[in-house]
Protein backbone atom coordinates (compact mmCIF):
# COMPACT_ATOMS: atom_id res chain seq x y z
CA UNK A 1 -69.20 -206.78 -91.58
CA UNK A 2 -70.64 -210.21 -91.02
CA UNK A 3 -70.60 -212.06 -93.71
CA UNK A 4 -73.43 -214.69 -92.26
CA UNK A 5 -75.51 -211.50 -92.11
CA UNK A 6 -76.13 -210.01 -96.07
CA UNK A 7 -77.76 -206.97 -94.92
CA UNK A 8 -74.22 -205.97 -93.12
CA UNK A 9 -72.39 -206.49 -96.28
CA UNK A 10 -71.88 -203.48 -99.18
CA UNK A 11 -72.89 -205.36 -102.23
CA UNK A 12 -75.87 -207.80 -103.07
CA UNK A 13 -76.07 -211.11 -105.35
CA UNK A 14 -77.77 -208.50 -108.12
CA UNK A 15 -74.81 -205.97 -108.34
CA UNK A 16 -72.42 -208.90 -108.47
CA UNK A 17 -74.31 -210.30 -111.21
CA UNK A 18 -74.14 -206.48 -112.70
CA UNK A 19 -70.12 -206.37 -112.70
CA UNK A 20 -69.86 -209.54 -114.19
CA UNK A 21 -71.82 -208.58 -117.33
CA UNK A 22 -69.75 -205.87 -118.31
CA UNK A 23 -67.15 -208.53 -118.65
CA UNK A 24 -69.46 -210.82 -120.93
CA UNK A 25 -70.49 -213.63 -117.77
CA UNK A 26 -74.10 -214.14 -118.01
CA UNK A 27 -74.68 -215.11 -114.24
CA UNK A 28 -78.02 -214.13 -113.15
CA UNK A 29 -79.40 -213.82 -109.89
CA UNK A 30 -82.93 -214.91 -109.17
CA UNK A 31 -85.01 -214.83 -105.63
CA UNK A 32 -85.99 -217.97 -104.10
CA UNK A 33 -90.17 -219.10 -104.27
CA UNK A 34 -92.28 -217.70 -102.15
CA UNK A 35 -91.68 -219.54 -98.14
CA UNK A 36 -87.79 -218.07 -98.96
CA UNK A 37 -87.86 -215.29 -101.40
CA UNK A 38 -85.84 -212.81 -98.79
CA UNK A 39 -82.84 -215.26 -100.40
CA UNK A 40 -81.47 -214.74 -103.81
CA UNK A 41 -79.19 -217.17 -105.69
CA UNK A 42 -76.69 -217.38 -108.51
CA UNK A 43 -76.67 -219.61 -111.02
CA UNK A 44 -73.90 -220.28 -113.71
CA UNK A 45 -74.64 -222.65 -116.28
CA UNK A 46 -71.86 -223.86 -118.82
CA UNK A 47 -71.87 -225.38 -122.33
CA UNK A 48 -70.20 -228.32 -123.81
CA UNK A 49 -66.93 -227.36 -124.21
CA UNK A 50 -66.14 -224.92 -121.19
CA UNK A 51 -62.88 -225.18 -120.15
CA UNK A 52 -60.64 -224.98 -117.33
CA UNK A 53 -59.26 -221.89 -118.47
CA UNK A 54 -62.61 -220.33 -118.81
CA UNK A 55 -63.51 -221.85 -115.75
CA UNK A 56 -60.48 -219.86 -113.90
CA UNK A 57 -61.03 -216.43 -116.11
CA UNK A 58 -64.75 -216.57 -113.92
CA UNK A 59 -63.49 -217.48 -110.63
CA UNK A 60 -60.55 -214.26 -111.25
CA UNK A 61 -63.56 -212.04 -112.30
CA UNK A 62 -65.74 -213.05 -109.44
CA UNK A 63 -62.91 -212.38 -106.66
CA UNK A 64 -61.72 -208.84 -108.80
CA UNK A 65 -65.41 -207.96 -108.27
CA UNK A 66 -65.55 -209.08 -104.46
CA UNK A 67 -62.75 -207.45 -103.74
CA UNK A 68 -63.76 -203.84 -105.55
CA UNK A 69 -66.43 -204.31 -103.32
CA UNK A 70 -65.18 -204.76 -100.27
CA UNK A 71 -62.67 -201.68 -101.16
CA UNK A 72 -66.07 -199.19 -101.91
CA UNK A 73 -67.26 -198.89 -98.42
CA UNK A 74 -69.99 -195.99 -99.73
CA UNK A 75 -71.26 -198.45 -102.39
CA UNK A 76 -74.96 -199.01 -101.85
CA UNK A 77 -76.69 -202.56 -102.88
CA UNK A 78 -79.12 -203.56 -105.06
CA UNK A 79 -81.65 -204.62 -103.89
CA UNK A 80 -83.30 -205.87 -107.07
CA UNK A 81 -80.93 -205.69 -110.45
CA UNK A 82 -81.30 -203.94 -113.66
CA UNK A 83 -82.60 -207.41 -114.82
CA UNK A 84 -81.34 -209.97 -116.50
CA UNK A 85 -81.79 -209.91 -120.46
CA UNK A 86 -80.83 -212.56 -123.04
């Protein structure tokens, strides 16, 4: 697994951003315009008043995720999500 190379890797941006909803972290992942859209970002934007602590709860649920990943070598990505709703 190269991790410079997505399509070697298990999981995509979109099932990452999948996990973390189940957990309440509204995280979604959108494709870049048109000369890059074979890239997709994250984006994680935070109110007044997130804290450190919440900050740290994200970061733990990000690497938990990551690593379930890593550990499900017959998971499949996404390519696209199940969409992002508000």
């Amino acid at each position: 697994m190269d991790p410079q190379d997505p399509s070697s890797l298990n999981w995509s941006l979109y099932d990452l951003s999948d996990r973390l909803r189940d957990h309440g972290w509204q995280v979604p992942t959108y494709r870049m315009p048109a000369n890059r859209q074979q890239m997709a970002i994250q984006r994680v934007v935070v109110r007044n008043g997130f804290t450190h602590d919440l900050a740290g709860m994200l970061i733990r649920d990000i690497r938990r995720h990551l690593e379930w990943f890593v550990s499900q070598p017959g998971f499949t990505p996404s390519m696209e999500g199940a969409g992002f709703h508000h």
